[in-house]
Protein backbone atom coordinates (compact mmCIF):
# COMPACT_ATOMS: atom_id res chain seq x y z
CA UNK A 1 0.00 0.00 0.00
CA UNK A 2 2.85 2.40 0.92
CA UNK A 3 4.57 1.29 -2.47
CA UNK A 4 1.74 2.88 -4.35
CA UNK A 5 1.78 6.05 -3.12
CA UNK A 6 2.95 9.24 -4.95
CA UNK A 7 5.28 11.11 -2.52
CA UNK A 8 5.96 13.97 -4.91
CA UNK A 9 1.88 14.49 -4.70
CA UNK A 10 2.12 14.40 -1.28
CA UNK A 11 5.22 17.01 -1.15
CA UNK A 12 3.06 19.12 -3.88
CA UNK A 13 0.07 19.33 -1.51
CA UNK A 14 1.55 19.77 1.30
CA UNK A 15 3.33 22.74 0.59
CA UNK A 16 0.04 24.11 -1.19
CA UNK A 17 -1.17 23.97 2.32
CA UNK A 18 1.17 25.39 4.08
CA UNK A 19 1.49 28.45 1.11
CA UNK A 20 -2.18 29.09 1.89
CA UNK A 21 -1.99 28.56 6.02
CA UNK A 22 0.98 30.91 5.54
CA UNK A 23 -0.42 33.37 3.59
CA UNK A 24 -3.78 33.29 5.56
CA UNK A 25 -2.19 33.63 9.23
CA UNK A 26 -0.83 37.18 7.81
CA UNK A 27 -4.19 38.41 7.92
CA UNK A 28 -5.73 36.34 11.00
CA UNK A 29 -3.72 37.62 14.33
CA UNK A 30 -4.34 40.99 12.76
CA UNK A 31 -7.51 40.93 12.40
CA UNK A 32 -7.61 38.80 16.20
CA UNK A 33 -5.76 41.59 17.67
CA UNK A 34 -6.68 45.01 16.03
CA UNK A 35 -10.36 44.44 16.52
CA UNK A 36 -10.04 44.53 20.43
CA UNK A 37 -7.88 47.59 20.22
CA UNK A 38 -10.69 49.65 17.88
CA UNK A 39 -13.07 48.20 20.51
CA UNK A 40 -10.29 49.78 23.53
CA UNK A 41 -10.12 53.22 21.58
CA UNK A 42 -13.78 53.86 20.66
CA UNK A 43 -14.86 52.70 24.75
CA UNK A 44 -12.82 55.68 25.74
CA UNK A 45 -14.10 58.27 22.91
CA UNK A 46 -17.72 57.01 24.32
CA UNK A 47 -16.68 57.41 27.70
CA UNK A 48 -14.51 61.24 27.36
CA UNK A 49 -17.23 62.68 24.58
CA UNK A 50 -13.28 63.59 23.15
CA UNK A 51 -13.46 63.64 19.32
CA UNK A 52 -10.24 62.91 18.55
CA UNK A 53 -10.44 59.43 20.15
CA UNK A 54 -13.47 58.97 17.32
CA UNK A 55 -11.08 59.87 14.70
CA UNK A 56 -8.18 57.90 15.67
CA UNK A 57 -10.85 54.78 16.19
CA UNK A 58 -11.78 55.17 12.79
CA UNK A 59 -8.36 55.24 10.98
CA UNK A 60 -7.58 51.79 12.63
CA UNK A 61 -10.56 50.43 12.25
CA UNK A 62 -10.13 51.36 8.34
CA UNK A 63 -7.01 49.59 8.21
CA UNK A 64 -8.68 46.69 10.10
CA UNK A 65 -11.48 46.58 6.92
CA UNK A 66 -8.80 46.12 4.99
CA UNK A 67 -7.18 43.02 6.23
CA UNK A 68 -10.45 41.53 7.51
CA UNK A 69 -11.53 41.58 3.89
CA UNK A 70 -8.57 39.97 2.12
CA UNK A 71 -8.25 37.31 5.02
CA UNK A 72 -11.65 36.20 4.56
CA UNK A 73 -10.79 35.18 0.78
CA UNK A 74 -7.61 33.01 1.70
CA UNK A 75 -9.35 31.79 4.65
CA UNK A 76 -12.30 30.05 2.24
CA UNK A 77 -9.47 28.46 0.14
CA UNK A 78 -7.88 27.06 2.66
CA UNK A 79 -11.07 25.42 4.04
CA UNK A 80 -11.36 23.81 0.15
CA UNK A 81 -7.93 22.55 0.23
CA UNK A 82 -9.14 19.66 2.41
CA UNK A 83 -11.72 18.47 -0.15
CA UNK A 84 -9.12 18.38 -3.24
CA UNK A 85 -6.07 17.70 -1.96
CA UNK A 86 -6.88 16.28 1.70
CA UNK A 87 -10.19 14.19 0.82
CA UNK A 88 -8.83 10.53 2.26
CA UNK A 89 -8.74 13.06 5.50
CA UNK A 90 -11.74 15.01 5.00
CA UNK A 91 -13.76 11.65 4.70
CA UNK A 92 -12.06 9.61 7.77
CA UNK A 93 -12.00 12.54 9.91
CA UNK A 94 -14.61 14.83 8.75
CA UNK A 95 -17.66 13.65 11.42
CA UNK A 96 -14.82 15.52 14.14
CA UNK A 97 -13.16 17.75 11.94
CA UNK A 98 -16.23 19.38 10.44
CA UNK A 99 -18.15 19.98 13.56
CA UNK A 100 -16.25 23.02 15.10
CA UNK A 101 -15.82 24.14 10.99
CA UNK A 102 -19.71 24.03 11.33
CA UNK A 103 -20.19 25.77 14.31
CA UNK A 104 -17.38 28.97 13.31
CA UNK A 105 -19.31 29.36 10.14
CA UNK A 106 -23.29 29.18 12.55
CA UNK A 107 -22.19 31.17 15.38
CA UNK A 108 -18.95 33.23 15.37
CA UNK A 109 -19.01 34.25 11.54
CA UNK A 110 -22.48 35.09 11.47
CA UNK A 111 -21.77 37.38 14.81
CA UNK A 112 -19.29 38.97 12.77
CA UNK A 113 -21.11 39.56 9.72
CA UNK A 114 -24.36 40.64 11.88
CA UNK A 115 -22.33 43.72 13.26
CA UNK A 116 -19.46 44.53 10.38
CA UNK A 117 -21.71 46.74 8.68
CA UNK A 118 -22.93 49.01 11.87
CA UNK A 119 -19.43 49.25 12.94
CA UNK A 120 -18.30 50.75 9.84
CA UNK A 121 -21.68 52.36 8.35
CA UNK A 122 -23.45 53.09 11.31
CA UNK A 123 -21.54 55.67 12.74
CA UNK A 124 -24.39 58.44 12.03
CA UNK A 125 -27.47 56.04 11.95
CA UNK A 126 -27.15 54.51 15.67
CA UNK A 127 -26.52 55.72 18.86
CA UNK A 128 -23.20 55.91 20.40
CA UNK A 129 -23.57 52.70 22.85
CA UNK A 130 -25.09 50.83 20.06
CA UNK A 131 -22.13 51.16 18.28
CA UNK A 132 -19.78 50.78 20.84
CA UNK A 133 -21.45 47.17 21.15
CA UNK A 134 -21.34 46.06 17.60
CA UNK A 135 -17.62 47.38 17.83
CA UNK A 136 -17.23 44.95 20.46
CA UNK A 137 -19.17 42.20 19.04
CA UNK A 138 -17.25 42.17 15.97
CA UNK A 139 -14.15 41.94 18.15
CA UNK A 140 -15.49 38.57 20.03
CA UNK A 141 -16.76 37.43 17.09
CA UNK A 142 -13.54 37.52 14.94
CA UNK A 143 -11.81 35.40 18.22
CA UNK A 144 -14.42 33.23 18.97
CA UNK A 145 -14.06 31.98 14.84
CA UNK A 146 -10.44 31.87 16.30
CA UNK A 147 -11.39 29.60 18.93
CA UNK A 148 -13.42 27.02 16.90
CA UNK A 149 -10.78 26.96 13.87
CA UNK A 150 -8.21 26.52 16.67
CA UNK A 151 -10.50 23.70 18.30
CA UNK A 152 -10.18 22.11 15.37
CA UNK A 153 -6.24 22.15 15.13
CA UNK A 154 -6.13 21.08 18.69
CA UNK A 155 -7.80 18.08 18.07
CA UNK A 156 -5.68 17.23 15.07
CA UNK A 157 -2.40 17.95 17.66
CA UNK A 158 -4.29 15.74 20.42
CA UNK A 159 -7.03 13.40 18.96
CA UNK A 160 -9.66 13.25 21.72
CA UNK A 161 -13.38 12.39 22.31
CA UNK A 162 -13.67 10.30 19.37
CA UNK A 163 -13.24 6.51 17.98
CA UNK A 164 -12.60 4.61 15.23
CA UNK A 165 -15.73 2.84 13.29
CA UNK A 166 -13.89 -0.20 11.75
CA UNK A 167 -16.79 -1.08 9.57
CA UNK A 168 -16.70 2.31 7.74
CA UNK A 169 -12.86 3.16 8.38
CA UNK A 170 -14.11 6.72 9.81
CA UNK A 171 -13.13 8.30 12.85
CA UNK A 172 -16.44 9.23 14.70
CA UNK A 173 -17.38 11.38 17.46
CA UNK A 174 -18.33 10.59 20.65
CA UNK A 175 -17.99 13.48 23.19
CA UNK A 176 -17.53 16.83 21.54
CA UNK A 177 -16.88 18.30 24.73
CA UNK A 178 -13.85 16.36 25.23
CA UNK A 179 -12.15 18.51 22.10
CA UNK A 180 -13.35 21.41 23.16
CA UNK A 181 -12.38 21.08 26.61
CA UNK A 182 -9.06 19.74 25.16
CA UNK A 183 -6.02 20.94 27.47
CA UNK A 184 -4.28 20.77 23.66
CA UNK A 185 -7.42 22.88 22.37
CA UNK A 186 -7.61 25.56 25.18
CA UNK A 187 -3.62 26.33 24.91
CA UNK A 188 -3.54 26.67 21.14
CA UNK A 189 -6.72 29.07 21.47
CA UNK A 190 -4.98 30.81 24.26
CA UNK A 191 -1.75 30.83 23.01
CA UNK A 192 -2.67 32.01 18.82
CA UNK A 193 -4.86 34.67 19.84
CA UNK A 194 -2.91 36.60 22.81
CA UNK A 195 0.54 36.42 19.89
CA UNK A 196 -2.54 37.96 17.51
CA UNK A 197 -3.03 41.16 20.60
CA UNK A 198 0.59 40.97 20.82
CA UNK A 199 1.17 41.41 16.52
CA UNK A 200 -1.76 44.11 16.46
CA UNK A 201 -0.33 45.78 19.43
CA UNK A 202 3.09 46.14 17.31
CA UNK A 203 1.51 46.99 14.38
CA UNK A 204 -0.24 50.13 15.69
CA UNK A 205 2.76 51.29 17.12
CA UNK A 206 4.90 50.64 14.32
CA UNK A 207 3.06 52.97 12.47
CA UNK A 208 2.27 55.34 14.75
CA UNK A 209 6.45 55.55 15.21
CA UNK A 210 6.29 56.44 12.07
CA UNK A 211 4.22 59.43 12.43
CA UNK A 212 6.66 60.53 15.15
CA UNK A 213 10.02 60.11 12.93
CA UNK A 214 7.92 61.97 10.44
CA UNK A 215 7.04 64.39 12.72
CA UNK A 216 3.26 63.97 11.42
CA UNK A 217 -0.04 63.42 14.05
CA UNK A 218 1.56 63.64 16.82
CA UNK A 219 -0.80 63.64 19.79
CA UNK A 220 -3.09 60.86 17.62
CA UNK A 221 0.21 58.58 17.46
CA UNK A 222 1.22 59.31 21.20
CA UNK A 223 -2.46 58.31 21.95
CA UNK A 224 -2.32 55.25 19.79
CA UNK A 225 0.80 54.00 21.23
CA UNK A 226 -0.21 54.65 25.12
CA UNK A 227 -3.00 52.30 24.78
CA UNK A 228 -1.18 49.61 22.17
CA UNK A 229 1.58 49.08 24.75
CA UNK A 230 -0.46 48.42 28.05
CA UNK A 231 -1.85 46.21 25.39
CA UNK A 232 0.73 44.89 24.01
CA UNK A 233 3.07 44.40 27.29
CA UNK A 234 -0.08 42.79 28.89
CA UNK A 235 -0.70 40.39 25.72
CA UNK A 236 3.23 39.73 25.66
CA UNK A 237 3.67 38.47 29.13
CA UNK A 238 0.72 36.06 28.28
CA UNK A 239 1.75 35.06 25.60
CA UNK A 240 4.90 33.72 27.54
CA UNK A 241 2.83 32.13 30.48
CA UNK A 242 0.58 30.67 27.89
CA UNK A 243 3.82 28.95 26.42
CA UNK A 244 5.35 27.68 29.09
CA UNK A 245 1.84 25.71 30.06
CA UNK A 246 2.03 25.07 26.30
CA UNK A 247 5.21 23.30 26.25
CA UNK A 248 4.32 20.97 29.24
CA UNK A 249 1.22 19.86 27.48
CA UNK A 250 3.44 19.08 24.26
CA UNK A 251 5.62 16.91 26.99
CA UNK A 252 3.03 14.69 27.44
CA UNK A 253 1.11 14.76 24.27
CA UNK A 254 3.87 15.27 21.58
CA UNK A 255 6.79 14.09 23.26
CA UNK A 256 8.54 14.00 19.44
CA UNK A 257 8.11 17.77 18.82
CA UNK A 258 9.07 18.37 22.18
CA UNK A 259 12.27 16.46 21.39
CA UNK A 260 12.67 18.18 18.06
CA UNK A 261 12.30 21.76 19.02
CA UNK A 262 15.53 21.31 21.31
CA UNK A 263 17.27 18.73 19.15
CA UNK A 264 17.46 16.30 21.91
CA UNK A 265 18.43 13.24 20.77
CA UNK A 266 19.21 11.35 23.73
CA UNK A 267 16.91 11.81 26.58
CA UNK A 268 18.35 13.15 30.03
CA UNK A 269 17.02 13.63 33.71
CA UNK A 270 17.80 17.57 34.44
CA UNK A 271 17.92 18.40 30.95
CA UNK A 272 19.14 21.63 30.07
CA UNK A 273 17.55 24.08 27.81
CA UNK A 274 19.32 25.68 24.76
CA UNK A 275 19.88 29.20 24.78
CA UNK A 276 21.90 29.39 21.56
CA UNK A 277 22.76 26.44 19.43
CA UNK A 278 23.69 25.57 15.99
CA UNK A 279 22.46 21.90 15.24
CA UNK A 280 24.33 19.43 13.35
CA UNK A 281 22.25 18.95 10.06
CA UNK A 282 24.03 15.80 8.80
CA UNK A 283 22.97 14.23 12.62
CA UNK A 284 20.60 11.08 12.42
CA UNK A 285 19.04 9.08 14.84
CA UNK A 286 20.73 6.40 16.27
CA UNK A 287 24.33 7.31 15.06
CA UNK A 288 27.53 8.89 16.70
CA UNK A 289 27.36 12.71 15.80
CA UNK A 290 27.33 15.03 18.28
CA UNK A 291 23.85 16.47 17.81
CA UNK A 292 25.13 20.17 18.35
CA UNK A 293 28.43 22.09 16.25
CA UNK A 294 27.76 24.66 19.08
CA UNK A 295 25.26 25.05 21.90
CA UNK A 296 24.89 27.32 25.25
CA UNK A 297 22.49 25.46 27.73
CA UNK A 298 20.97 26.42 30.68
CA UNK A 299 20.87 23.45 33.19
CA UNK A 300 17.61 21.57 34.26
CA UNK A 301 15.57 24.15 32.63
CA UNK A 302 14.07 22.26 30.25
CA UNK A 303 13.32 19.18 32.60
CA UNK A 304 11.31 22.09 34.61
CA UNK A 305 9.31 22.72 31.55
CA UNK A 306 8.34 19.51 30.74
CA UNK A 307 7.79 17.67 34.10
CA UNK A 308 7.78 20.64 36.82
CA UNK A 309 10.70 18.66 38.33
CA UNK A 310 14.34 19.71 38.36
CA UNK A 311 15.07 15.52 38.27
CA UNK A 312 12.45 14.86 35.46
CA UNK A 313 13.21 12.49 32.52
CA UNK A 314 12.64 14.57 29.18
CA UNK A 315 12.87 11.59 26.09
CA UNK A 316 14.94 12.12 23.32
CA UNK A 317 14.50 11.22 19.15
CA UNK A 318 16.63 8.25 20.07
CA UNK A 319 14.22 7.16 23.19
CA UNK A 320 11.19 7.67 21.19
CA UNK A 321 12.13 6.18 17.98
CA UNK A 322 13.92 2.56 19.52
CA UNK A 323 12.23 3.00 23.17
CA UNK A 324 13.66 3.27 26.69
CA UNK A 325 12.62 0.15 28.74
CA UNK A 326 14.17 2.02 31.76
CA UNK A 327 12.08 5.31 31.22
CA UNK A 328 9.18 3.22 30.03
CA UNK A 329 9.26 4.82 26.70
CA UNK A 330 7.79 3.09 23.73
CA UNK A 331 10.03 3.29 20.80
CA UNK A 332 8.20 3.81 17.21
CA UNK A 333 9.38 0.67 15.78
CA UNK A 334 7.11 -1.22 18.05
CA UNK A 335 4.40 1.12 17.52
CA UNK A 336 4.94 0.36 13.83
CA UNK A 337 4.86 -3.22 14.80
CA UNK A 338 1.76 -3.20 16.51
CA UNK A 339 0.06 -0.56 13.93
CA UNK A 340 0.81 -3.05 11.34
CA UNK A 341 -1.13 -5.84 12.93
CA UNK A 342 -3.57 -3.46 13.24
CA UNK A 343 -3.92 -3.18 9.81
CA UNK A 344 -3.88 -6.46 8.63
CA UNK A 345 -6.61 -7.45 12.00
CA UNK A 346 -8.97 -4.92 10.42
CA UNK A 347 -8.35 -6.21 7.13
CA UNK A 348 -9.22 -9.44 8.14
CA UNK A 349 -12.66 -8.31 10.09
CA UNK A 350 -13.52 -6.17 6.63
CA UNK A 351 -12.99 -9.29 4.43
CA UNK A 352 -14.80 -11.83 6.90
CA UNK A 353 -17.46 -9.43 7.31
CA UNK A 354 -18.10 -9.34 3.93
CA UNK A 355 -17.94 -12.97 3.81
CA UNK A 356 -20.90 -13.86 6.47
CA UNK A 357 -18.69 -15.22 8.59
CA UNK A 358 -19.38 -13.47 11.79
CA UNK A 359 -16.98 -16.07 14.09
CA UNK A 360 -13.95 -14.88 12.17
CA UNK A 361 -14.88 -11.04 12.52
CA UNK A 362 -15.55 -10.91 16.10
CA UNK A 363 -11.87 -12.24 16.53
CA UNK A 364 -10.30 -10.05 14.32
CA UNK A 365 -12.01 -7.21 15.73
CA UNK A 366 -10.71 -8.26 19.01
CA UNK A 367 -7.07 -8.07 17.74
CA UNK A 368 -7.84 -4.44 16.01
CA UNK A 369 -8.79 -3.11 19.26
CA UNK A 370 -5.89 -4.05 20.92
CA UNK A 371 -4.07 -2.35 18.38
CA UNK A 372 -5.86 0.79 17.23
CA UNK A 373 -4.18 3.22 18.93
CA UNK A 374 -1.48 2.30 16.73
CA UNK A 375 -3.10 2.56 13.77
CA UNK A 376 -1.59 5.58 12.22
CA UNK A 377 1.90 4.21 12.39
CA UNK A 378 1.29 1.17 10.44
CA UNK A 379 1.55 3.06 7.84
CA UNK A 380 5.73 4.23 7.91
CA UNK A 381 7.99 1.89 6.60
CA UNK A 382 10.22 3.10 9.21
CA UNK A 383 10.53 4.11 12.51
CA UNK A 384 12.89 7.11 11.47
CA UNK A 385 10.09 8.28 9.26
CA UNK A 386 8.50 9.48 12.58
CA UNK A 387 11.06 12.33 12.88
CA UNK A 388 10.23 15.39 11.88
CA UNK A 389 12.98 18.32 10.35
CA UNK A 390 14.61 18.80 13.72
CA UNK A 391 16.54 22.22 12.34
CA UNK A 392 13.86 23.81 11.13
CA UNK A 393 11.86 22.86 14.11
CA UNK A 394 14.80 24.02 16.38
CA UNK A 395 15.68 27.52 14.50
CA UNK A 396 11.30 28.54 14.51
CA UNK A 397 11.37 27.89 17.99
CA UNK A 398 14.36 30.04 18.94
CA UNK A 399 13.06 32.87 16.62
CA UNK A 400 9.93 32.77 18.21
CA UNK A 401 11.37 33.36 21.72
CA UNK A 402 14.20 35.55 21.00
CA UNK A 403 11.69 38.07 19.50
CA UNK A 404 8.92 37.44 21.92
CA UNK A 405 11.67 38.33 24.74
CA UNK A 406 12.62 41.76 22.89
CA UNK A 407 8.91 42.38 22.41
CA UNK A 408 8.32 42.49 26.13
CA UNK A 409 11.22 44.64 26.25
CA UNK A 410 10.04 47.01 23.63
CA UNK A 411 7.30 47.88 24.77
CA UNK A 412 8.69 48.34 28.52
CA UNK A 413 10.91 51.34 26.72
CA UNK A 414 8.02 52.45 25.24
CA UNK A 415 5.90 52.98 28.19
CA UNK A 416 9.30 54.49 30.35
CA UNK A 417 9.42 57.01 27.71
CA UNK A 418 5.65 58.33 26.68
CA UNK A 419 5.75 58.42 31.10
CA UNK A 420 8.74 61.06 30.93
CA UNK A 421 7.46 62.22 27.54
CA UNK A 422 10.47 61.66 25.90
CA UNK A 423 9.83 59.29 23.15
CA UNK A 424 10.00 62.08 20.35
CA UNK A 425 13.38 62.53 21.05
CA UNK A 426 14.55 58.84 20.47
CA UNK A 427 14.61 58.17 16.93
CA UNK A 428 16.51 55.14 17.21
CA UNK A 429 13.59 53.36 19.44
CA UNK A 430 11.18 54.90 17.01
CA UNK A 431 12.84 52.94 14.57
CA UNK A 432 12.75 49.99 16.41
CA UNK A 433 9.20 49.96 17.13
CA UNK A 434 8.99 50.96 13.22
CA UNK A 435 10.53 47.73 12.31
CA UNK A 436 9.17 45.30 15.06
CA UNK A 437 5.70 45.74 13.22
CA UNK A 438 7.54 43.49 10.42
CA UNK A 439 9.21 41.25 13.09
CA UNK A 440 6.13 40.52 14.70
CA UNK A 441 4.87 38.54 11.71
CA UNK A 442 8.21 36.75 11.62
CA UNK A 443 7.30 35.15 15.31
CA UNK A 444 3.80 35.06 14.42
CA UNK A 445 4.58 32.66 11.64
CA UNK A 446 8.08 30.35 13.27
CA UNK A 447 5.23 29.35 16.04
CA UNK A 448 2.73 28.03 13.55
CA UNK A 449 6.40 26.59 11.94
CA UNK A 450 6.91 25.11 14.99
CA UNK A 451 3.53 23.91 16.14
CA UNK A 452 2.79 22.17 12.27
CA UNK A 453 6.18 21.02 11.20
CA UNK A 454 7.10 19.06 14.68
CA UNK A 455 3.66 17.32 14.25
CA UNK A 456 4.92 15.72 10.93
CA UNK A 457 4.38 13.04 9.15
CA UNK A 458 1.57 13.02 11.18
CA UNK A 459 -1.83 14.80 9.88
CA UNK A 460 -3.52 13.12 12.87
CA UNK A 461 -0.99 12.85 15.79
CA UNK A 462 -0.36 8.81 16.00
CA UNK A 463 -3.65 8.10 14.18
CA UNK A 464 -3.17 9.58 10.65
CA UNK A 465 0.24 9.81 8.15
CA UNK A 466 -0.15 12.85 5.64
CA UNK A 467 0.44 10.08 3.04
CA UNK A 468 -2.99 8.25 3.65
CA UNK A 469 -4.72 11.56 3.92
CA UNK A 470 -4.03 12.80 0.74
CA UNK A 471 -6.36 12.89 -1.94
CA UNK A 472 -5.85 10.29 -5.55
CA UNK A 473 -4.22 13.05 -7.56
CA UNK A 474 -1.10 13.52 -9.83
CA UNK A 475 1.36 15.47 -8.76
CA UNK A 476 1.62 17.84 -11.78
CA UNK A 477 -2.22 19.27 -11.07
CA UNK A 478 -1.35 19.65 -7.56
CA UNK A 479 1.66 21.60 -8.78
CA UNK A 480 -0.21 23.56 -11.22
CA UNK A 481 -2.37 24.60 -8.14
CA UNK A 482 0.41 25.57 -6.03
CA UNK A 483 2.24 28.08 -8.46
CA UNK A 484 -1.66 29.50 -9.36
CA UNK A 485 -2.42 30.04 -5.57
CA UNK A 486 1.53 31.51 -5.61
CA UNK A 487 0.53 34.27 -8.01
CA UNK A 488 -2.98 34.88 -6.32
CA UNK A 489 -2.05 35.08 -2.81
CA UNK A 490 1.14 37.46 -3.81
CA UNK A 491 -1.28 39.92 -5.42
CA UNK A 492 -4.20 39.71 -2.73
CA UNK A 493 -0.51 40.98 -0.45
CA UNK A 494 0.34 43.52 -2.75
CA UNK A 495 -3.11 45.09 -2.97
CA UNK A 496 -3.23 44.60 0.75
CA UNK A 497 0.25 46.68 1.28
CA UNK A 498 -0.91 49.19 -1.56
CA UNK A 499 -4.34 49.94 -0.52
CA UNK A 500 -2.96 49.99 3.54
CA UNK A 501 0.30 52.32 2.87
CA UNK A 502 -2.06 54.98 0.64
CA UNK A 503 -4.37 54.98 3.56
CA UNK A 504 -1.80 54.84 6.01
CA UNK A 505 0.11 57.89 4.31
CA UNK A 506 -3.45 60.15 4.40
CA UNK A 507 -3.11 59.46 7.90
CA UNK A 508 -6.15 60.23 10.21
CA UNK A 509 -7.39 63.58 8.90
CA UNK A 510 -9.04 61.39 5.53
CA UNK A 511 -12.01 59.75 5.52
């Protein structure tokens, strides 16, 4: 079965999806986080009566039309990417898959969509409070879409509440609370949309620095800036909570991407974290290389994250790929093993099934479900398939932290200075903030590198390869699609960056 399959097809549609989830999370934490800030600035022009605050509301809120627009349209094509190139998945999977899908689209969309056109037409047709509210109901709309999309990725990180229907070969539901209520679920939700505050928070002041070093709208940018940063520094200090609980969930869940993130081949008890390190990329598992050409670690620190204990055991590739009969770790060649058997059990159930013969079935089911939880990695032909790209995993994760760190900073600068009202006066830090609205984007997108990548070859953690959920195409339509939603995506940016710079350089006095 393996044999058969088309890897460059695979490859194709893969990166297809991760163009479009790319593309699409440029828009998303903006929209996430800039919604709650036009929400922030219009509560306090209600509140003060103070005009100005209702002109500054509605230049960001412009800008905030913008991208909510454009992200919208890659948002839908991404959703149709899992009927053409992901249908094996969208079939087995899509009783769990579709449900929180279905319930963004009933609920959180529609909120959106009920109150997108009072917030930006109703300005003269409803009263002030009225307004205020739809401001803020777009705002909880736009993250509660967030939190069932994100629901939905959970449950791909940490397949709960469901099982396996062996005569249909579907994964069914069974407790849709369970992946809601998800501990995987809740810290992706947590985690996406307080880095979403914490991009919107940058952008707003990277562009109100801008005003400053131009010496343009001065008391609107000062304004801007004083609320983005409490903001911002509250978002960013959440955002590092929420990833510390983040990482000991992974522990237990994903013990792999835990393992990849810090290159960790061979497990330790006190493990240190790596500060700085430049990872061997010719290093396998299972052979002699050092894993690391150069690496500053702080001691224990990562046994802390993972296990709360100074003394905890943190598995490495090499534990989890040949086991650790010490540590109790099950190495992936026996999971292969058992997946495999598995396999060929609910082969056997299918064909006796089929046959009449119910004697032979009810054993062969038997064997399945001793197996199941197995099932996915049946499908590798080896257990060093079950790696994924340690580097890549290792460098998102360090960019990701390293800027989240300076944010925090940032913004602490920021708030010293508008205190002593001395920011004008600090060009350099106005150029920092200037260019940490483009850096934000940069950590935005090494977590989601981090957080998809360190789940492969998985589509369904343990449960489903990428190469059995890909749809029966050839390779050359796949890459036909790729280079077409290349050149679409590219322009929907470009109008994006036009249409926001033109309004950006009117600044606040245009309508």
């Amino acid at each position: 079965m393996i044999e058969q399959i088309d890897i460059s097809m695979v490859n194709w549609a893969r990166a297809t999806f991760a163009l479009t989830a790319m593309y699409h999370w440029i828009f998303v934490p903006l929209t996430l986080g800039l919604s709650f800030l036009c929400a922030f600035f219009e509560s306090i022009y209600v509140r003060t009566g103070n005009e100005q605050w209702k002109k500054l509301t509605k230049f960001w809120m412009t800008l905030f039309g913008i991208n909510f627009a454009i992200g919208v349209a890659t948002g839908i094509i991404l959703e149709f990417e899992f009927g053409t190139n992901w249908s094996n998945y969208s079939w087995m999977v899509g009783d769990i898959f579709g449900a929180p899908l279905a319930i963004e689209g009933i609920l959180a969309f529609f909120l959106e969509a009920t109150f997108f056109a009072v917030m930006f037409f109703g300005w003269n047709r409803v009263s002030k409070k009225f307004h205020l509210f739809s401001t803020w109901m777009v705002a909880i709309g736009s993250n509660l879409s967030a939190l069932w999309i994100l629901v939905a990725n959970g449950w791909m990180q940490n397949p709960v509440g469901m099982k396996f229907n062996p005569d249909t070969a579907r994964f069914e539901m069974q407790d849709l609370w369970s992946v809601i209520s998800s501990p995987v679920a809740i810290g992706h939700f947590v985690h996406a949309t307080s880095s979403g505050f914490l991009l919107a928070s940058l952008f707003v002041v990277g562009i109100s620095s801008w005003y400053l070093l131009k010496k343009r709208h001065i008391q609107f940018a000062k304004r801007s800036i004083a609320v983005a940063c409490i903001f911002g520094l509250l978002s960013s200090v959440f955002v590092a909570f929420s990833g510390d609980e983040h990482a000991y969930i992974t522990a237990s869940t994903q013990p792999m991407k835990l393992a990849a993130m810090e290159a960790l081949y061979d497990g330790q008890t006190s493990a240190g974290l790596v500060a700085f390190g430049i990872p061997n990329p010719s290093k396998e598992p299972g052979d002699d290389q050092d894993a690391f050409a150069l690496k500053v670690e702080v001691p224990g620190v990562l046994s802390i994250l993972a296990t709360r204990s100074m003394d905890g055991f943190v598995p490495g590739i090499n534990d989890l790929v040949y086991g650790n009969a010490e540590q109790n770790v099950v190495g992936v060649d026996e999971k292969i093993r058992r997946g495999k058997i598995a396999i060929e059990k609910l082969a056997e159930y299918k064909g006796a099934k089929k046959a009449g013969n119910e004697g032979v079935a009810t054993v062969a089911l038997a064997g399945f479900d001793q197996h199941r939880d197995f099932l996915g990695y049946g499908f590798l032909n080896s257990s060093e398939e079950a790696v994924p790209p340690v580097s890549l995993t290792f460098y998102a994760f360090r960019i990701m932290v390293a800027l989240g760190t300076f944010f925090i900073l940032l913004f602490l600068v920021y708030i010293y200075l508008l205190r002593k009202d001395q920011l004008e006066e600090k060009p350099l830090i106005l150029k920092l903030g200037f260019i940490s609205l483009f850096l934000s984007w940069i950590a935005s997108q090494a977590g989601w590198v981090v957080s998809e990548v360190g789940r492969q070859p998985c589509a369904i953690q343990d449960m489903l390869p990428v190469t059995v959920a890909r749809s029966n195409l050839d390779s050359g339509s796949v890459a036909v699609t790729f280079f077409l939603f290349l050149i679409l995506f590219t322009a929907l940016l470009i109008a994006e960056l036009k249409i926001m710079t033109k309004q950006i350089s009117i600044g606040p006095e245009g309508e």
